[in-house]
C-alpha atoms as a PDB file:
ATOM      1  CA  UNK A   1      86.918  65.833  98.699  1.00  0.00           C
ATOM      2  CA  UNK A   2      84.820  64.719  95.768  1.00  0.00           C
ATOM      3  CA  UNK A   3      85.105  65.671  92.113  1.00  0.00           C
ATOM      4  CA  UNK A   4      81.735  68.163  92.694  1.00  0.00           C
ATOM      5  CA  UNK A   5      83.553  69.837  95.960  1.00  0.00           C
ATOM      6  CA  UNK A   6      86.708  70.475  94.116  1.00  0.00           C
ATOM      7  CA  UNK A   7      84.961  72.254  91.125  1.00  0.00           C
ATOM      8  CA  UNK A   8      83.043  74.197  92.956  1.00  0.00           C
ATOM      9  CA  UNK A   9      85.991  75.225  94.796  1.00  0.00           C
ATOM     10  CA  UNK A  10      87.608  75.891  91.551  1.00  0.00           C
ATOM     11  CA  UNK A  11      84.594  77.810  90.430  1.00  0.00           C
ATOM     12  CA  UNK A  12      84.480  79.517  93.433  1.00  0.00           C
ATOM     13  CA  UNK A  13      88.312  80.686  93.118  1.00  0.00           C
ATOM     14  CA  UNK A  14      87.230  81.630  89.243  1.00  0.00           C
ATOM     15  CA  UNK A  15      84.303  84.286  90.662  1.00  0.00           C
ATOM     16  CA  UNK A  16      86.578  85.614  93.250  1.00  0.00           C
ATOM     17  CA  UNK A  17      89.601  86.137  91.054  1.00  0.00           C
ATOM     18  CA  UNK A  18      87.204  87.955  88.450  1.00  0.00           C
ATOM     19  CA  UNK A  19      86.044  90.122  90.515  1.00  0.00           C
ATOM     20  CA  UNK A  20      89.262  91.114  91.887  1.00  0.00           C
ATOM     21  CA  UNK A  21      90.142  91.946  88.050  1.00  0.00           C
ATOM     22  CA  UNK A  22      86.811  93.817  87.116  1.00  0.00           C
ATOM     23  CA  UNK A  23      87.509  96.232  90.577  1.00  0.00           C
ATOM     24  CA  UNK A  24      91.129  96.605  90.072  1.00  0.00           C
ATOM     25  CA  UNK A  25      89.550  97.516  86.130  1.00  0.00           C
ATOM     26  CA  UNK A  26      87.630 100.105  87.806  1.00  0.00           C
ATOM     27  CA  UNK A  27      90.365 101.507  89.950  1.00  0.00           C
ATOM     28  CA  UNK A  28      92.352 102.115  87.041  1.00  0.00           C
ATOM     29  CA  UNK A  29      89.743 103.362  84.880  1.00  0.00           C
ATOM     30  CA  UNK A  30      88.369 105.831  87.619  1.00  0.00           C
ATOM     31  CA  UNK A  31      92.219 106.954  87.972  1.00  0.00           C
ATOM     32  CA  UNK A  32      92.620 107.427  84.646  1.00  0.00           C
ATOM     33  CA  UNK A  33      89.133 109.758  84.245  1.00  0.00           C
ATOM     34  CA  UNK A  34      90.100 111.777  87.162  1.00  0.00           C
ATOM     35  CA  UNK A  35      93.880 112.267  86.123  1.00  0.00           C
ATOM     36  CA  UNK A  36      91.859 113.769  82.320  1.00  0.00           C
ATOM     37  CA  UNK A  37      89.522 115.975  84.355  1.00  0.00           C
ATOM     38  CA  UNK A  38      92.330 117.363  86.313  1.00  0.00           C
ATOM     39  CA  UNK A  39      94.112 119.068  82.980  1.00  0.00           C
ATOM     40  CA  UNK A  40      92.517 122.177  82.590  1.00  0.00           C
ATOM     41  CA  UNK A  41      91.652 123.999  78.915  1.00  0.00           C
ATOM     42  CA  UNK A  42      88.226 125.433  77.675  1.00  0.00           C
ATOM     43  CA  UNK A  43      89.352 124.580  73.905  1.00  0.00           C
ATOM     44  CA  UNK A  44      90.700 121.541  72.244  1.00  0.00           C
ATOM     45  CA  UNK A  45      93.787 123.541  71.715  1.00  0.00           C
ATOM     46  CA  UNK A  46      93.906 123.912  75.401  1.00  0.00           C
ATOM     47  CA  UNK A  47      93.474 120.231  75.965  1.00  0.00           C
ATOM     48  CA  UNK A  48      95.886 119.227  73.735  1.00  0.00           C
ATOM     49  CA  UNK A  49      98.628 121.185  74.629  1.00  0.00           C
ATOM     50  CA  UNK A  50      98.342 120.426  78.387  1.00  0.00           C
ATOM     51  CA  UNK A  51      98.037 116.269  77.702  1.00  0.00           C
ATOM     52  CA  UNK A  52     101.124 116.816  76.518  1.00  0.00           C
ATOM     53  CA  UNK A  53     102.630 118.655  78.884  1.00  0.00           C
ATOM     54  CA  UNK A  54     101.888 116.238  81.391  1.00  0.00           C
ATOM     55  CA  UNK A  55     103.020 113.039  79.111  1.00  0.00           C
ATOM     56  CA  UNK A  56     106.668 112.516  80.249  1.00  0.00           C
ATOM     57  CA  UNK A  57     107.661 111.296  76.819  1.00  0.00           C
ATOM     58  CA  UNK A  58     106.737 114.670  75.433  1.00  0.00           C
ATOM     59  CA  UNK A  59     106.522 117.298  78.443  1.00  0.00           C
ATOM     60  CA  UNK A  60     109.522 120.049  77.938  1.00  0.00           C
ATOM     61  CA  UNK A  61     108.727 120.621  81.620  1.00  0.00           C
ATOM     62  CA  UNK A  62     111.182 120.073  83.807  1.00  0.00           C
ATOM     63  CA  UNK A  63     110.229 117.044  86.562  1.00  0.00           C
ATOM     64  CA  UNK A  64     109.472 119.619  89.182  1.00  0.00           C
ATOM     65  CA  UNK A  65     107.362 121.334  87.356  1.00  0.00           C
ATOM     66  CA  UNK A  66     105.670 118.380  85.462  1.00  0.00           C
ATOM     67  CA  UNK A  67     104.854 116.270  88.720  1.00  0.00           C
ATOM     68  CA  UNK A  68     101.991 118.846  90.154  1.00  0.00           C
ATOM     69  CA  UNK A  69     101.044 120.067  86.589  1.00  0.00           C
ATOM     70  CA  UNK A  70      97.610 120.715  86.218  1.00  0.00           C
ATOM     71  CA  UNK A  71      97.930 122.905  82.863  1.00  0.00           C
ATOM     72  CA  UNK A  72      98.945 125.908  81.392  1.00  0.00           C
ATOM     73  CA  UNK A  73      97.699 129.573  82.054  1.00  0.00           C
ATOM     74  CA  UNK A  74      96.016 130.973  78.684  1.00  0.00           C
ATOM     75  CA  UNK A  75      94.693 134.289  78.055  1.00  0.00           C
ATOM     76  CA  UNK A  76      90.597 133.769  78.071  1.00  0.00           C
ATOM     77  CA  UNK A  77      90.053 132.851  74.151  1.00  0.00           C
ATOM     78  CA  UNK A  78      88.327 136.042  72.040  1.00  0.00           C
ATOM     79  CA  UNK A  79      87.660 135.679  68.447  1.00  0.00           C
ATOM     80  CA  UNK A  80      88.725 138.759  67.627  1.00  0.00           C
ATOM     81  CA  UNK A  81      92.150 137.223  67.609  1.00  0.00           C
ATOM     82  CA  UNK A  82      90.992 134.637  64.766  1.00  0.00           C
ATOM     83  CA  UNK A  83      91.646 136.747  61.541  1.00  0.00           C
ATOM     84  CA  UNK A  84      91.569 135.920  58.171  1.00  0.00           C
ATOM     85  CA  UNK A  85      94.940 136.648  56.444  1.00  0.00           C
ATOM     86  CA  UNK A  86      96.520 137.793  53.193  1.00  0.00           C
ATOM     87  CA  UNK A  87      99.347 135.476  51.767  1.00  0.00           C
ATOM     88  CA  UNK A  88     101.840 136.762  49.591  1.00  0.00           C
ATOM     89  CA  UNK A  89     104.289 134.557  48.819  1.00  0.00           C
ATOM     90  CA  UNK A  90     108.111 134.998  48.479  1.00  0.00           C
ATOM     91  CA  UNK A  91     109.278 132.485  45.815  1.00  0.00           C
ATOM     92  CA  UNK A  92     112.375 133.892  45.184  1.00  0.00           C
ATOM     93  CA  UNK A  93     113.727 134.004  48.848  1.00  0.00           C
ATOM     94  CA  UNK A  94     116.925 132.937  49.940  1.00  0.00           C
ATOM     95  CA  UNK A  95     117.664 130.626  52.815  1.00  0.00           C
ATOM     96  CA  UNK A  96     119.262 132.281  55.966  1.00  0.00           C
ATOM     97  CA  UNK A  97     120.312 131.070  59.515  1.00  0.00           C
ATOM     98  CA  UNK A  98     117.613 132.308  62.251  1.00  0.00           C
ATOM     99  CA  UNK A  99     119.318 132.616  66.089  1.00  0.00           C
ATOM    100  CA  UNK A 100     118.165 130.384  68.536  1.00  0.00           C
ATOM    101  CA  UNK A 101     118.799 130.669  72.397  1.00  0.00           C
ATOM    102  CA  UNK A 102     121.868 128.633  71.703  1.00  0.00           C
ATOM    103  CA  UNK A 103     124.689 128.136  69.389  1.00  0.00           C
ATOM    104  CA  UNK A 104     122.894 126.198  66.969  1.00  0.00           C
ATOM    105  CA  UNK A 105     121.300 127.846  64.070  1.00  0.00           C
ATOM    106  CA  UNK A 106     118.196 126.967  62.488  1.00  0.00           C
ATOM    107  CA  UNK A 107     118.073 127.369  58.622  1.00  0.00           C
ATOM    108  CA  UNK A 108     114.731 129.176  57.240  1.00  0.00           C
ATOM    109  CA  UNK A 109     113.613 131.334  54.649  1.00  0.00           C
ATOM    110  CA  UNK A 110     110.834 133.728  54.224  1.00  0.00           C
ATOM    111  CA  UNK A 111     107.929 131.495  52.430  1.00  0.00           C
ATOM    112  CA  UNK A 112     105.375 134.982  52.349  1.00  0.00           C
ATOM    113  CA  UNK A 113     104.406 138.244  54.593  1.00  0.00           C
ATOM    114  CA  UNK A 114     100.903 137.309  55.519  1.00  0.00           C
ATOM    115  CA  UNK A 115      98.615 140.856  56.079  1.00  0.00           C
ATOM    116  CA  UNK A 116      95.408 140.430  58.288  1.00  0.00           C
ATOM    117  CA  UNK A 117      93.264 143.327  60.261  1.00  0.00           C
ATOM    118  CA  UNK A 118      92.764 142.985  64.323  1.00  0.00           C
ATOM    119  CA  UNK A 119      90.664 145.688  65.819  1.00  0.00           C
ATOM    120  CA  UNK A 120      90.124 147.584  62.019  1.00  0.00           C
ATOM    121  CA  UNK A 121      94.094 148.172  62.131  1.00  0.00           C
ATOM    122  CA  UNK A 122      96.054 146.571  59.644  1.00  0.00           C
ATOM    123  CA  UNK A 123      99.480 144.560  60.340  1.00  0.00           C
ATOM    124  CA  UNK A 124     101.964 142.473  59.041  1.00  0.00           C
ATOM    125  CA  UNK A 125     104.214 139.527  59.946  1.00  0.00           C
ATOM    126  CA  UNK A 126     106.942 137.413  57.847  1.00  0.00           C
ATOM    127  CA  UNK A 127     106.120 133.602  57.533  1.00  0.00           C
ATOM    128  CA  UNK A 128     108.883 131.225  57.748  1.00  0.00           C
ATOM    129  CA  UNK A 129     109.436 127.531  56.108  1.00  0.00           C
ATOM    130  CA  UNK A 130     112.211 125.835  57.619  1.00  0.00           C
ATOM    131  CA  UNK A 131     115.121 123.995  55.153  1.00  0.00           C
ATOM    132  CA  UNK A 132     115.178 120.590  57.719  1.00  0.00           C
ATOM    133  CA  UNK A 133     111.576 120.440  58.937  1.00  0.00           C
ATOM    134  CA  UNK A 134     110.023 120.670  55.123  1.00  0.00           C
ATOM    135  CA  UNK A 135     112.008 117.133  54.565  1.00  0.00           C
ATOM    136  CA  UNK A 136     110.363 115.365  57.666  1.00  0.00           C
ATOM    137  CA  UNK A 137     107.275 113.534  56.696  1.00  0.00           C
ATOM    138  CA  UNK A 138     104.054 115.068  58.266  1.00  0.00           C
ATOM    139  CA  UNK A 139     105.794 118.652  58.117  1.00  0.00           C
ATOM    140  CA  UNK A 140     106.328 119.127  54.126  1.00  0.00           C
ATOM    141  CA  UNK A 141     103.717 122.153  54.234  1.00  0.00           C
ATOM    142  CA  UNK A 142     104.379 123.454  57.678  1.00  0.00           C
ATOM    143  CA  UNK A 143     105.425 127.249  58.390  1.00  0.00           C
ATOM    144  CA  UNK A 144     106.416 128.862  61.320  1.00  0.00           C
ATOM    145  CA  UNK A 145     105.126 132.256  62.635  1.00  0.00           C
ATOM    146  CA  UNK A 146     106.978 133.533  65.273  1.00  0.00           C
ATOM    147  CA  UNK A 147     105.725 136.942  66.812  1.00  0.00           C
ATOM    148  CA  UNK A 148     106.787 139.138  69.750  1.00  0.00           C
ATOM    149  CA  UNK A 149     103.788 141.978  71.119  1.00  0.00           C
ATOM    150  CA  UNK A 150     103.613 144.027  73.754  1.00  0.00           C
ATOM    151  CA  UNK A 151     102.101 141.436  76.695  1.00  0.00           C
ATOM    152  CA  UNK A 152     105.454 140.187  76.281  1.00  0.00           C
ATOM    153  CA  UNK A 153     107.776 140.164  79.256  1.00  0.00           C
ATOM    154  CA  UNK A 154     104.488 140.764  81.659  1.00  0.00           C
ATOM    155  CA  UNK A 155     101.055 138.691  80.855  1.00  0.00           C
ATOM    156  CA  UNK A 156     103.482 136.334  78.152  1.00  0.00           C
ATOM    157  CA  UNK A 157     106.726 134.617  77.810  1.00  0.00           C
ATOM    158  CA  UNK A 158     109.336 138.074  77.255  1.00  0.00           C
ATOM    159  CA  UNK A 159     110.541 136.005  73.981  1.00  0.00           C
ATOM    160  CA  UNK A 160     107.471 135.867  72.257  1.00  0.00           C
ATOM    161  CA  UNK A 161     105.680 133.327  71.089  1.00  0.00           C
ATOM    162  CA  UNK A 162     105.034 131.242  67.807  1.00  0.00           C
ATOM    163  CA  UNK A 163     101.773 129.636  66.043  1.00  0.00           C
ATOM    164  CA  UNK A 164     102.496 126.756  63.461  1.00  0.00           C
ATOM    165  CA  UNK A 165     100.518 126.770  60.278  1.00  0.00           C
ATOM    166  CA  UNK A 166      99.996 124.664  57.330  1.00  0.00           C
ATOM    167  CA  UNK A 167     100.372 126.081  53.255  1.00  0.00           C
ATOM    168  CA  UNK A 168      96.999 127.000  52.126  1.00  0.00           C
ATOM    169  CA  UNK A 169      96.134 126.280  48.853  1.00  0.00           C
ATOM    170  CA  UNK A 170      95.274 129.883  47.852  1.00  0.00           C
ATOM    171  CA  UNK A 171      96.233 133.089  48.995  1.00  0.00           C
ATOM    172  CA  UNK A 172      94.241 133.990  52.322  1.00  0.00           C
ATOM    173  CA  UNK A 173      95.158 131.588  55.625  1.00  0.00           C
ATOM    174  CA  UNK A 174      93.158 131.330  58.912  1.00  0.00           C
ATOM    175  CA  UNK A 175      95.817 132.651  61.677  1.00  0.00           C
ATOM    176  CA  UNK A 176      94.356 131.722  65.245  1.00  0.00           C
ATOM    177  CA  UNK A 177      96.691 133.777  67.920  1.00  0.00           C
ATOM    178  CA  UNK A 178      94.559 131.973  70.621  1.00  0.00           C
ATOM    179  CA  UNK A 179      96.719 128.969  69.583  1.00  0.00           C
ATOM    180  CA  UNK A 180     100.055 130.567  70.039  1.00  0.00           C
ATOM    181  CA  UNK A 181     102.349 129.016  71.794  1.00  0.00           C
ATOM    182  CA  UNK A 182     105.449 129.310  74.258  1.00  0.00           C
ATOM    183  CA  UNK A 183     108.935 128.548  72.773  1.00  0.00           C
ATOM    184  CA  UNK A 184     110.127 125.111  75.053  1.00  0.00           C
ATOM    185  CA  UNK A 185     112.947 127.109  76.185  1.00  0.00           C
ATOM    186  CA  UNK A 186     110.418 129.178  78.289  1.00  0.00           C
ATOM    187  CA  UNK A 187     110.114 126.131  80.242  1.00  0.00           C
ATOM    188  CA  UNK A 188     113.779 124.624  80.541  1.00  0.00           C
ATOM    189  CA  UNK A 189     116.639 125.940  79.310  1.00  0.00           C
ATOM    190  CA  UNK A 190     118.152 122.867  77.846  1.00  0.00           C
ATOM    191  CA  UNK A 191     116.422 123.413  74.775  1.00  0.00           C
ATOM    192  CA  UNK A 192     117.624 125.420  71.526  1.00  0.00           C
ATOM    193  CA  UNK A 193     114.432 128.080  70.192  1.00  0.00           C
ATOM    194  CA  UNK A 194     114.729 130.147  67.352  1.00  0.00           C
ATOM    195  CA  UNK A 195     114.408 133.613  68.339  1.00  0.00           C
ATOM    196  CA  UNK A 196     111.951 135.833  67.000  1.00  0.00           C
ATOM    197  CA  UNK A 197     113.200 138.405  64.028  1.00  0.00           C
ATOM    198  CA  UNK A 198     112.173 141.713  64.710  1.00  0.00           C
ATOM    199  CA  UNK A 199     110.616 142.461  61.676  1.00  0.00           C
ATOM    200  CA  UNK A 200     107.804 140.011  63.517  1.00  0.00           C
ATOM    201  CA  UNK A 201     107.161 142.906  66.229  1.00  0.00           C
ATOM    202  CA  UNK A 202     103.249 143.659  66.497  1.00  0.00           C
ATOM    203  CA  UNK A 203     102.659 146.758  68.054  1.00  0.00           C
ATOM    204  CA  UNK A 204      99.773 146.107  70.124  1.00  0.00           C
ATOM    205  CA  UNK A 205      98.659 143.449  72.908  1.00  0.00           C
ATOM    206  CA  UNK A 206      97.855 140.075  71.826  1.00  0.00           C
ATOM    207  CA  UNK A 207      96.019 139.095  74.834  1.00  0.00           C
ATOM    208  CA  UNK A 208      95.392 135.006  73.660  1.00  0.00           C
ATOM    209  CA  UNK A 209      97.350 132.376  73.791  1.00  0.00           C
ATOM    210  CA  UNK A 210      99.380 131.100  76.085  1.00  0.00           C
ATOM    211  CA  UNK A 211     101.019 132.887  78.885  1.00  0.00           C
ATOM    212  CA  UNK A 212     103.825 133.524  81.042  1.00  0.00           C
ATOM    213  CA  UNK A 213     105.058 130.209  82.340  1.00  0.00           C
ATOM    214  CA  UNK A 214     104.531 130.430  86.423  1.00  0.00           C
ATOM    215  CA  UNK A 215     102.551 133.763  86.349  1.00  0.00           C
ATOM    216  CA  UNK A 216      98.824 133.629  87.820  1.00  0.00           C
END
């Protein structure tokens, strides 16, 4: 075979093996656009919370329950559960030891009672900065808000939920309740959650958010 036969040959080889790459490319790329449409959510909160859900690395879904995952059930997002929110902070408060599901103990204090309005009707919930998560980098302003309503134990998870939020710089902050949030103990019981105080009843239905895990 002469020198011209072989490199064409070669060149031939080149073509075939390229386009073997560019469809196995498009194989994974079509895969990977179908596996995103697949997770369900109308907001980005939505989104994000079922990507990771599904992400192994992440998921507190058990492998059963993770393998046909398609996304969470959420209560049809409504504004009216978007309220703006008076801080008042608690300086002076002393650290105590929450109850989780678990033995373990999770030390907080109350960092402010934040007062908002849903419906014209005025409520009230108790804010919470944790001792441990404050010294974690990324979480120095975080505060918890865990809150238990009356949708609990039927539409949501019968141990409330939470909503994480950040320490505004003045005295009102945005709560969004169609961002709350299942503890990860509503979805395997290996982990520890903090349960939520009484004090952080709300005596009406907080229909937003996420619901009961396995309940359509």
């Amino acid at each position: 075979m002469s020198i011209g036969s072989k490199l064409k040959s070669f060149n031939d080889r080149c073509s075939q093996l390229k386009n073997l790459v560019y469809i196995l490319l498009i194989v994974f790329l079509l895969g990977c656009t179908q596996n995103k449409r697949m997770l369900q959510g109308e907001t980005e909160f939505q989104r994000e919370i079922n990507a990771e859900y599904k992400d192994a690395t992440k998921s507190p879904l058990k492998d059963k329950d993770r393998k046909n995952f398609t996304g969470l059930d959420f209560f049809k997002f409504d504004s009216i559960y978007v309220v703006s929110a008076i801080l008042k902070r608690s300086p002076d408060s002393n650290w105590f030891d929450m109850k989780t599901t678990t033995s373990r103990v999770s030390r907080e204090r109350v960092f402010g009672l934040v007062s908002f309005k849903i419906n014209n009707k005025r409520y009230q919930l108790n804010v919470y900065q944790g001792q441990d998560l404050m010294k974690k980098e990324g979480f120095e302003d975080y505060l918890f808000l865990p809150f238990i309503d009356n949708t609990n134990g039927d539409e949501s998870y019968g141990g409330g939920r939470y909503i994480d939020l950040r320490i505004p710089e003045g005295d009102t902050i945005i709560i969004d309740f169609n961002k709350a949030y299942n503890p990860y103990c509503a979805y395997n019981e290996k982990y520890s959650c903090p349960i939520v105080p009484r004090v952080n009843y709300l005596p009406l239905k907080i229909k937003a958010g996420v619901k009961a895990f396995g309940k359509h």
